[in-house]
Protein backbone atom coordinates (compact mmCIF):
# COMPACT_ATOMS: atom_id res chain seq x y z
CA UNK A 1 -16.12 3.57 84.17
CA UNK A 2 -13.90 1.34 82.00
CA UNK A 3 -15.52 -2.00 82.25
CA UNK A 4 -19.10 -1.33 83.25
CA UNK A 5 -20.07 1.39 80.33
CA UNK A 6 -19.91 2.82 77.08
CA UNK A 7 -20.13 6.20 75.95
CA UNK A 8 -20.50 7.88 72.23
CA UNK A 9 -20.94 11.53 71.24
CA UNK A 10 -23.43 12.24 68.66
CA UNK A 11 -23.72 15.24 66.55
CA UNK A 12 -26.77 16.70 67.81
CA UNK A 13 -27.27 19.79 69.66
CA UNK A 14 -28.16 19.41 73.34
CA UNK A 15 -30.36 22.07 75.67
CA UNK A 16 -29.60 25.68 75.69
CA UNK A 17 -26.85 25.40 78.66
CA UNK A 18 -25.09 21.98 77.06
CA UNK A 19 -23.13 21.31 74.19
CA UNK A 20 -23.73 18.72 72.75
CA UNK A 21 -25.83 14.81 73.40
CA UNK A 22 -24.08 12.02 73.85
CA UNK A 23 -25.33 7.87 74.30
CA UNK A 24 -24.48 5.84 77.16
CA UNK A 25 -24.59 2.24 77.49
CA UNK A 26 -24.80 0.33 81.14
CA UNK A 27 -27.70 -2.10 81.08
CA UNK A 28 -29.27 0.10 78.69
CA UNK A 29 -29.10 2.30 75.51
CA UNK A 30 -29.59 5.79 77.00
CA UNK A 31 -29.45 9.19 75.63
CA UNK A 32 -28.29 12.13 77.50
CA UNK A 33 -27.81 15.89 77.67
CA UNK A 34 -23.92 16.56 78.26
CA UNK A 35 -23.00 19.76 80.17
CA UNK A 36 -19.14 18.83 79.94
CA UNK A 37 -18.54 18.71 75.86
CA UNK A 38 -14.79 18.34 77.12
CA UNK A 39 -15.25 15.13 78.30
CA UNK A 40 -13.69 12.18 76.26
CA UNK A 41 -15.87 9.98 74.80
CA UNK A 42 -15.93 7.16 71.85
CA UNK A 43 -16.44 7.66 68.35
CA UNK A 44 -18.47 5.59 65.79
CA UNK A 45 -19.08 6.92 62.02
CA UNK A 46 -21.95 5.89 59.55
CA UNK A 47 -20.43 5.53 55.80
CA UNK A 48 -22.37 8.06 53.63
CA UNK A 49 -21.40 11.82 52.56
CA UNK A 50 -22.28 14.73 54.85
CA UNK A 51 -25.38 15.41 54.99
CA UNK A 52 -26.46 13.08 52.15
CA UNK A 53 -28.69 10.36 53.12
CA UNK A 54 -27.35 6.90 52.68
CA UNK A 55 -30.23 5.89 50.05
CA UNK A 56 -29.27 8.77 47.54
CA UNK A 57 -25.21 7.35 47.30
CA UNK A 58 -23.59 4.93 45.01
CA UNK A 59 -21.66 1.99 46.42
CA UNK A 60 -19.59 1.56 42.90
CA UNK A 61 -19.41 3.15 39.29
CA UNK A 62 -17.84 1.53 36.73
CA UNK A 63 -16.70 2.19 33.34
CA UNK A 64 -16.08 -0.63 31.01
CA UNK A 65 -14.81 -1.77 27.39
CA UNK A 66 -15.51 -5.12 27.83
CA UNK A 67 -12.80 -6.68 30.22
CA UNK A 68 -13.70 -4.72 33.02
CA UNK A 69 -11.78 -1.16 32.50
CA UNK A 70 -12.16 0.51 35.80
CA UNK A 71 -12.90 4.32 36.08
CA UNK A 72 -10.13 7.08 37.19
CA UNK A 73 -10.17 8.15 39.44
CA UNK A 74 -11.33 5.35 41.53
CA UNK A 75 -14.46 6.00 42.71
CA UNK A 76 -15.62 7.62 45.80
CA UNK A 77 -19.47 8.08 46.73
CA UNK A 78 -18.95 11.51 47.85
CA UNK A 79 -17.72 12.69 44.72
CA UNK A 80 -20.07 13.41 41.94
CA UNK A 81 -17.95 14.66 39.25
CA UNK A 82 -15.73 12.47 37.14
CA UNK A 83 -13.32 12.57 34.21
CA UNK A 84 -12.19 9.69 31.93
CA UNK A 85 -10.10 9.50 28.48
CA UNK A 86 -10.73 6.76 26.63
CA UNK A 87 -9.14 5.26 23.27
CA UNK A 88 -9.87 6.45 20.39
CA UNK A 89 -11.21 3.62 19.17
CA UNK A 90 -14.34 3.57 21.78
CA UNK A 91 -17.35 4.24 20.38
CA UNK A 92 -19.33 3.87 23.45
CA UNK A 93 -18.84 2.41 27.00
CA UNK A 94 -20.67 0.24 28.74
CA UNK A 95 -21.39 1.93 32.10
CA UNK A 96 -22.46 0.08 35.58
CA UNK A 97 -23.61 1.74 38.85
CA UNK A 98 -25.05 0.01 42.20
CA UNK A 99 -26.57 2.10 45.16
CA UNK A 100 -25.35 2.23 48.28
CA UNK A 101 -28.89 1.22 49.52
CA UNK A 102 -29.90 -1.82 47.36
CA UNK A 103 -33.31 -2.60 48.83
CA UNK A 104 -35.13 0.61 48.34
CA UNK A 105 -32.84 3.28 45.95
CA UNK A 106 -33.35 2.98 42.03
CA UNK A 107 -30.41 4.33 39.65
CA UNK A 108 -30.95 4.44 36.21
CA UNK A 109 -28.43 5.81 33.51
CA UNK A 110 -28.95 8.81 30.95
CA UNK A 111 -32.96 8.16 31.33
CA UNK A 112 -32.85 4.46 30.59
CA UNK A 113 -34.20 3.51 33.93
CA UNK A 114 -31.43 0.76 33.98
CA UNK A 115 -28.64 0.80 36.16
CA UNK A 116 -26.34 -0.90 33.29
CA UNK A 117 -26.02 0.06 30.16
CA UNK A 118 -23.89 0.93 26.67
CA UNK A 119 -23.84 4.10 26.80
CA UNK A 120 -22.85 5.59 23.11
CA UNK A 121 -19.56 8.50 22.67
CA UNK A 122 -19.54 11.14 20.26
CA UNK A 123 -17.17 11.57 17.61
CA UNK A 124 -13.26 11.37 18.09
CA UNK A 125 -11.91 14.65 19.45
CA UNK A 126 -15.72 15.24 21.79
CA UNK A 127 -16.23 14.74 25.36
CA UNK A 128 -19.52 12.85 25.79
CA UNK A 129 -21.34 13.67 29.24
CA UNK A 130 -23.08 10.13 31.18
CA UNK A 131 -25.21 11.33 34.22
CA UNK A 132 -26.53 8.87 36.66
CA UNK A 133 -29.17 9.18 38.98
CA UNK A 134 -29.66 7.66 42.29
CA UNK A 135 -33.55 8.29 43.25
CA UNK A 136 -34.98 7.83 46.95
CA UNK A 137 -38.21 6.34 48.00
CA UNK A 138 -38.74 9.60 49.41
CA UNK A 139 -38.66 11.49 46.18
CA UNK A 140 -34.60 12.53 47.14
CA UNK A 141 -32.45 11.97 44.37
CA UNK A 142 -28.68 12.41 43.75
CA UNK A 143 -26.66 12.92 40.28
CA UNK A 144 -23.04 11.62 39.49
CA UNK A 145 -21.92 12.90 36.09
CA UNK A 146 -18.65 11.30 34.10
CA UNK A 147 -17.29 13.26 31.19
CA UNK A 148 -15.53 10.93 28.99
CA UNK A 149 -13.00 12.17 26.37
CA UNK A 150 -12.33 10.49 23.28
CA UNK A 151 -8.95 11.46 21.94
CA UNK A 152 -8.62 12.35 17.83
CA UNK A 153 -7.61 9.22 15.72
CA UNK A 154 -3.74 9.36 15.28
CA UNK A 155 -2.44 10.31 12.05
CA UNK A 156 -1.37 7.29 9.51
CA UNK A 157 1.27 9.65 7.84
CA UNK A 158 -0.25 9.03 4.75
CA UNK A 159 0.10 5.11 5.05
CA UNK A 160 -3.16 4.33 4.97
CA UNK A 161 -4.39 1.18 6.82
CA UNK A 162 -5.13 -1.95 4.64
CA UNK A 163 -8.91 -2.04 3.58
CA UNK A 164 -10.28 -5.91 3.85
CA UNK A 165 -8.44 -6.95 7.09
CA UNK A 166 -10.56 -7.22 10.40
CA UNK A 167 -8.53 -5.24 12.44
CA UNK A 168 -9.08 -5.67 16.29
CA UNK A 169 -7.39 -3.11 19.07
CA UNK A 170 -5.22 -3.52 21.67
CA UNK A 171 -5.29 -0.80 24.90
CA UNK A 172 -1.70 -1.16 26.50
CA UNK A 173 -3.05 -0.05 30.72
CA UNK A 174 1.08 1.07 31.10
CA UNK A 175 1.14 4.03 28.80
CA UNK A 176 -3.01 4.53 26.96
CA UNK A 177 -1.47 3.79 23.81
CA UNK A 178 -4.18 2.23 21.63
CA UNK A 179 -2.79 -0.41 18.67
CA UNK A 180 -4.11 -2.14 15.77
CA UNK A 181 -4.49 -5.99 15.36
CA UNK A 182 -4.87 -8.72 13.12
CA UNK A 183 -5.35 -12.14 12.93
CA UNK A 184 -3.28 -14.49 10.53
CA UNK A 185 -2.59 -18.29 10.49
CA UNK A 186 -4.86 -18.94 13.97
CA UNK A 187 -2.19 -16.27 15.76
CA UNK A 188 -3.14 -12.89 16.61
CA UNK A 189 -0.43 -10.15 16.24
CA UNK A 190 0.17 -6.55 16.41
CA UNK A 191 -0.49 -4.69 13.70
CA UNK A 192 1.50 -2.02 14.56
CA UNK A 193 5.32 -1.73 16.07
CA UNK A 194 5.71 -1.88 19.73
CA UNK A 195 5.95 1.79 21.17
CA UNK A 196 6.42 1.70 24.87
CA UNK A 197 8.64 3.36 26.68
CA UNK A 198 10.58 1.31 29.17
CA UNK A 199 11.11 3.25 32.53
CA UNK A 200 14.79 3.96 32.96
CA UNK A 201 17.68 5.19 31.10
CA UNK A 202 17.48 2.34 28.03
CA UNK A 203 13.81 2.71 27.21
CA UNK A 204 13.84 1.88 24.04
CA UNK A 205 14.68 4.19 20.99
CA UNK A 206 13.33 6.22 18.20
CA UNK A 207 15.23 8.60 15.72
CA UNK A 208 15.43 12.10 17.78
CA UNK A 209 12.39 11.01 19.83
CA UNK A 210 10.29 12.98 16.68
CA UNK A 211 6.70 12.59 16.72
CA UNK A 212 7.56 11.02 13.23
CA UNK A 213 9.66 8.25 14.30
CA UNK A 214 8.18 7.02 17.80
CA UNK A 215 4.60 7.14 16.42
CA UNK A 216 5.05 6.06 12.64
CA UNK A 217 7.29 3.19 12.99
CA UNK A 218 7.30 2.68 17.26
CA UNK A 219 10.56 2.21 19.04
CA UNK A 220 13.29 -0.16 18.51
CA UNK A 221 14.91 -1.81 21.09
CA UNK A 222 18.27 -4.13 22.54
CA UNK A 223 17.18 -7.99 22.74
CA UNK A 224 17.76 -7.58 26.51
CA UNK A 225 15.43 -5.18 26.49
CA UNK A 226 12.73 -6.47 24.29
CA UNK A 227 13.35 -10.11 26.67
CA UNK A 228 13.02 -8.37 30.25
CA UNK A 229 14.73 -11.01 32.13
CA UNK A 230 12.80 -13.97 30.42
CA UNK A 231 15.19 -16.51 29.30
CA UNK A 232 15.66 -17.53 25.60
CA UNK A 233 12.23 -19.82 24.27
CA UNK A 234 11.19 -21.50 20.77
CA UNK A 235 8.45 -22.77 21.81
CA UNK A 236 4.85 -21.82 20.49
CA UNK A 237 4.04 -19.73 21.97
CA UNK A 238 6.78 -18.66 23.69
CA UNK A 239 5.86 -17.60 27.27
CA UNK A 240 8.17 -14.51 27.01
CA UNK A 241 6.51 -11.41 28.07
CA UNK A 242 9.55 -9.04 27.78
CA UNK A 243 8.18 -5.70 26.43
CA UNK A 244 5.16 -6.52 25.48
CA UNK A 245 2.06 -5.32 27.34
CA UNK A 246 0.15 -7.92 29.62
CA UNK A 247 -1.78 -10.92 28.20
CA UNK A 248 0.70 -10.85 24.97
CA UNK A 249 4.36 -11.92 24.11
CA UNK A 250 7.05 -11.87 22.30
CA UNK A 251 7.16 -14.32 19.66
CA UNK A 252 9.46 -16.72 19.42
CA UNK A 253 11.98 -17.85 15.78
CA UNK A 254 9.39 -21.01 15.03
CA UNK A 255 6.23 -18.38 15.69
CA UNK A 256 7.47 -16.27 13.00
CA UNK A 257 7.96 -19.12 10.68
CA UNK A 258 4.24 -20.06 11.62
CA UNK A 259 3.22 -16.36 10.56
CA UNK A 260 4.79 -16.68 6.98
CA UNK A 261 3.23 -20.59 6.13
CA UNK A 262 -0.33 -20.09 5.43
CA UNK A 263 -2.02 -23.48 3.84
CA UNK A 264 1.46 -25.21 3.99
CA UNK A 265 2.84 -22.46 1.68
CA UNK A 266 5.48 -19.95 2.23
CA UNK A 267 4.71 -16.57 1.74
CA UNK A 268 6.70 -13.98 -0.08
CA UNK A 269 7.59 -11.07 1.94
CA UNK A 270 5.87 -8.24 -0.08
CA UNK A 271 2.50 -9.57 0.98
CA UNK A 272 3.35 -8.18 4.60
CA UNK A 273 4.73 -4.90 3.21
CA UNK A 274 2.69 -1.94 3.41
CA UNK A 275 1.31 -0.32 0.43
CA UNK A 276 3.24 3.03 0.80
CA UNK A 277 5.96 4.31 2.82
CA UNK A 278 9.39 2.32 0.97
CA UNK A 279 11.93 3.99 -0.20
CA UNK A 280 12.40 4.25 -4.26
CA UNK A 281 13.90 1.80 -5.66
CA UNK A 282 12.23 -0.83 -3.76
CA UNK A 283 8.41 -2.30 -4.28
CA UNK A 284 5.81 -1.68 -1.73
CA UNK A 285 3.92 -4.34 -0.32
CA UNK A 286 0.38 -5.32 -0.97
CA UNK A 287 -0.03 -5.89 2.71
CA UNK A 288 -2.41 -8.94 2.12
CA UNK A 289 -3.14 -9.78 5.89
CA UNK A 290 -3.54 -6.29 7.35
CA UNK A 291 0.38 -6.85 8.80
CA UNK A 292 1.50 -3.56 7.85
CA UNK A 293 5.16 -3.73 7.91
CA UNK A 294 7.13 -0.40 7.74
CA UNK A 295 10.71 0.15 7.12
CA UNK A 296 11.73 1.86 10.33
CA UNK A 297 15.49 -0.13 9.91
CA UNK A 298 17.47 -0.34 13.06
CA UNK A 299 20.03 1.69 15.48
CA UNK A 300 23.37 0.90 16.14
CA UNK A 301 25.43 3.47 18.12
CA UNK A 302 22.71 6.34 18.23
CA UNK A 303 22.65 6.56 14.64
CA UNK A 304 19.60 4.39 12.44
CA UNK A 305 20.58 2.36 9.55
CA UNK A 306 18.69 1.77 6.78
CA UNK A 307 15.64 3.20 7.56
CA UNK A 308 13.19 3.17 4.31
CA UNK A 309 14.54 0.01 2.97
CA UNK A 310 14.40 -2.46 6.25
CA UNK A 311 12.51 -3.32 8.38
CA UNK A 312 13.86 -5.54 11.55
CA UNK A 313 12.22 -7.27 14.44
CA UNK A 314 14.04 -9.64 17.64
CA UNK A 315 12.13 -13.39 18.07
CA UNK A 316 13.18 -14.67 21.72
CA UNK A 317 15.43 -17.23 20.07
CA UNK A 318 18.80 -16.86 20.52
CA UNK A 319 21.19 -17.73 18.03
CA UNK A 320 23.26 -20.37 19.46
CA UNK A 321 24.11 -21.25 23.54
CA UNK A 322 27.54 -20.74 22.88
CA UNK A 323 26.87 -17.39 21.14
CA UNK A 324 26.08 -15.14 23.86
CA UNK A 325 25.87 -11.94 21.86
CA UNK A 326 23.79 -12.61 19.17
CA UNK A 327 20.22 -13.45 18.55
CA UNK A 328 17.88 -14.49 15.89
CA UNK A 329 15.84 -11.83 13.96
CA UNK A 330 13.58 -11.55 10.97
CA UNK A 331 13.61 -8.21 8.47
CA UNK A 332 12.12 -7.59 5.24
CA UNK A 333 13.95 -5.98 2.61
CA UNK A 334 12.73 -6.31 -0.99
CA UNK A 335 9.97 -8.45 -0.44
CA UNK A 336 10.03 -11.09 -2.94
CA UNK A 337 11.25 -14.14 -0.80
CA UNK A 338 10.10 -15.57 2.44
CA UNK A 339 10.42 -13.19 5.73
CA UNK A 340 14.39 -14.02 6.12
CA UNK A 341 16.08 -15.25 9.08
CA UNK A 342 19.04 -13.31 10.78
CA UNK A 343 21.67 -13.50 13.34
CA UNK A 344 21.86 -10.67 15.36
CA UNK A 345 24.46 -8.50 17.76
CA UNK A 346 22.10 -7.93 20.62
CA UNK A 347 23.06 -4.50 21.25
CA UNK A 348 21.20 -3.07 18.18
CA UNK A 349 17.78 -1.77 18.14
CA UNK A 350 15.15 -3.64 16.55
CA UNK A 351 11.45 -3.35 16.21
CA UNK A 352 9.22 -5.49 18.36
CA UNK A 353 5.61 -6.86 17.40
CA UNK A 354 3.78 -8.63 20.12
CA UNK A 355 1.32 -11.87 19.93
CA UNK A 356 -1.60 -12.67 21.98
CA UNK A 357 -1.47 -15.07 24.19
């Protein structure tokens, strides 16, 4: 009777000539035989897989680079199979697990009888197999396996990268692409051109969408674009996300100028060349800070303009408040001044390189 009792069916079988027992509650936690399974009753549930007991399950299982990566899929104690792609740049993961019971299950990792550890991947192009165990007083033990991929190293189209340089990597979340950095004059910056693909009809554009152009010199983009809906800044640093992943920016006119004075000196332009990859006619850099800069020109109408002998990038600066369609780039032509500064029109396609902020 509502007020006075409680009733919950359990799964257990009851006598020969009932269906199944149930538990009643009065004054008293009693268990009884039903002989009316239709009879409505309450439900609770225990957390725990079917027919797994609760001190063989995981409560979490992580997969980490450092800043906390999470696994996908997200993790679910009843599933013991995984599947994760990593960059290629990994050369191990650090791997965490906790059980489900924490006062009497042990997990350990791969043998190590630890329940954390950095957990080593084979070569680029293998999948590398992590088990992890969760062991029962009883004996009773459970195995979750992960098979992490890590992907071939992408091709340099026979610019090779800059030996010297400590180059460090940044993993944009948004699309898994995996970019070089480097770190000149206290500022850390892309090494590489911005290649993201904004969602949406302008998303940023590459000659044909070839493998060749998107991946060799990333994709050029509008100011408004490259801004999001940030507002003009040349400050340093410039708080403008825009395009750039999360936890970097878009620099502004006066953090370019900080990237070409190094010990109170201008630098000439060729030093942030690359070694290879200019058209004839024009030196190649010696790409003395690991910058890399390649000569992917710019777009104006669909069609790219000097491509081979320029290379173009927005700041977040425009060009004057009552000069609403132009903005303030740099480029790099033949090399041998300082990385020039440019007005403009907004509605060409520049490259992008992104600072940490």
């Amino acid at each position: 009777m509502t007020g006075t009792s409680a009733y919950w069916w359990t799964s257990s079988a009851g006598s020969p000539d009932s269906a199944v027992i149930g538990v009643g509650m009065d004054r008293s936690l009693t268990a009884f035989s039903s002989i009316q399974p239709e009879i409505g009753y309450s439900l609770r549930c225990v957390e725990g897989a079917v027919g797994t007991p609760k001190d063989t399950l995981l409560s979490s299982l992580i997969l980490s680079d450092g800043r906390g990566r999470r696994l996908a899929p997200v993790f679910d104690p009843r599933i013991l199979t995984y599947h994760d792609t990593v960059p290629w740049t990994f050369a191990s993961v650090k791997v965490e697990a906790r059980a489900l019971d924490t006062t009497t299950a042990t997990v350990w990792i791969q043998g190590t009888k630890t329940n954390s550890a950095s957990v080593p991947l084979g070569s680029n192009g293998s999948t590398t197999l992590i088990r992890i165990v969760v062991r029962a007083p009883d004996g009773d033990s459970l195995r979750y396996q992960v098979s992490v991929h890590r992907p071939e190293e992408p091709p340099t189209f026979g610019i090779p990268w800059k030996t010297g340089p400590s180059y460090g990597t940044l993993y944009d979340v948004r699309d898994g692409h995996v970019y070089r950095t480097v770190s000149i004059n206290a500022m850390t910056w892309m090494a590489q051109n911005l290649d993201y693909r904004i969602p949406g009809s302008d998303s940023g554009a590459c000659l044909s969408n070839s493998l060749d152009s998107c991946a060799k010199y990333g994709r050029l983009y509008t100011w408004s674009n490259a801004m999001g809906s940030s507002n003009t800044s040349n400050a340093v640093p410039s708080g403008v996300q825009g395009v750039c992943p999360n936890g970097w920016h878009l620099p502004s006119e006066a953090e370019w100028s900080k990237l070409e004075t190094i010990e109170g000196s201008y630098i000439p332009a060729y030093r942030y060349k690359s070694t290879t990859g200019w058209s004839t006619g024009l030196n190649n850099g010696t790409d003395s800070y690991g910058f890399r800069a390649l000569p992917a020109g710019e777009i104006f109408n669909s069609g790219n303009l000097n491509r081979g002998t320029h290379a173009y990038w927005w700041t977040t600066t425009e060009s004057s408040p009552t000069d609403p369609d132009y903005a303030i780039g740099r480029w790099i032509n033949d090399g041998t001044n300082p990385i020039p500064t440019s007005s403009i029109l907004r509605t060409l396609h520049l490259s992008v390189r992104c600072v940490k902020n």
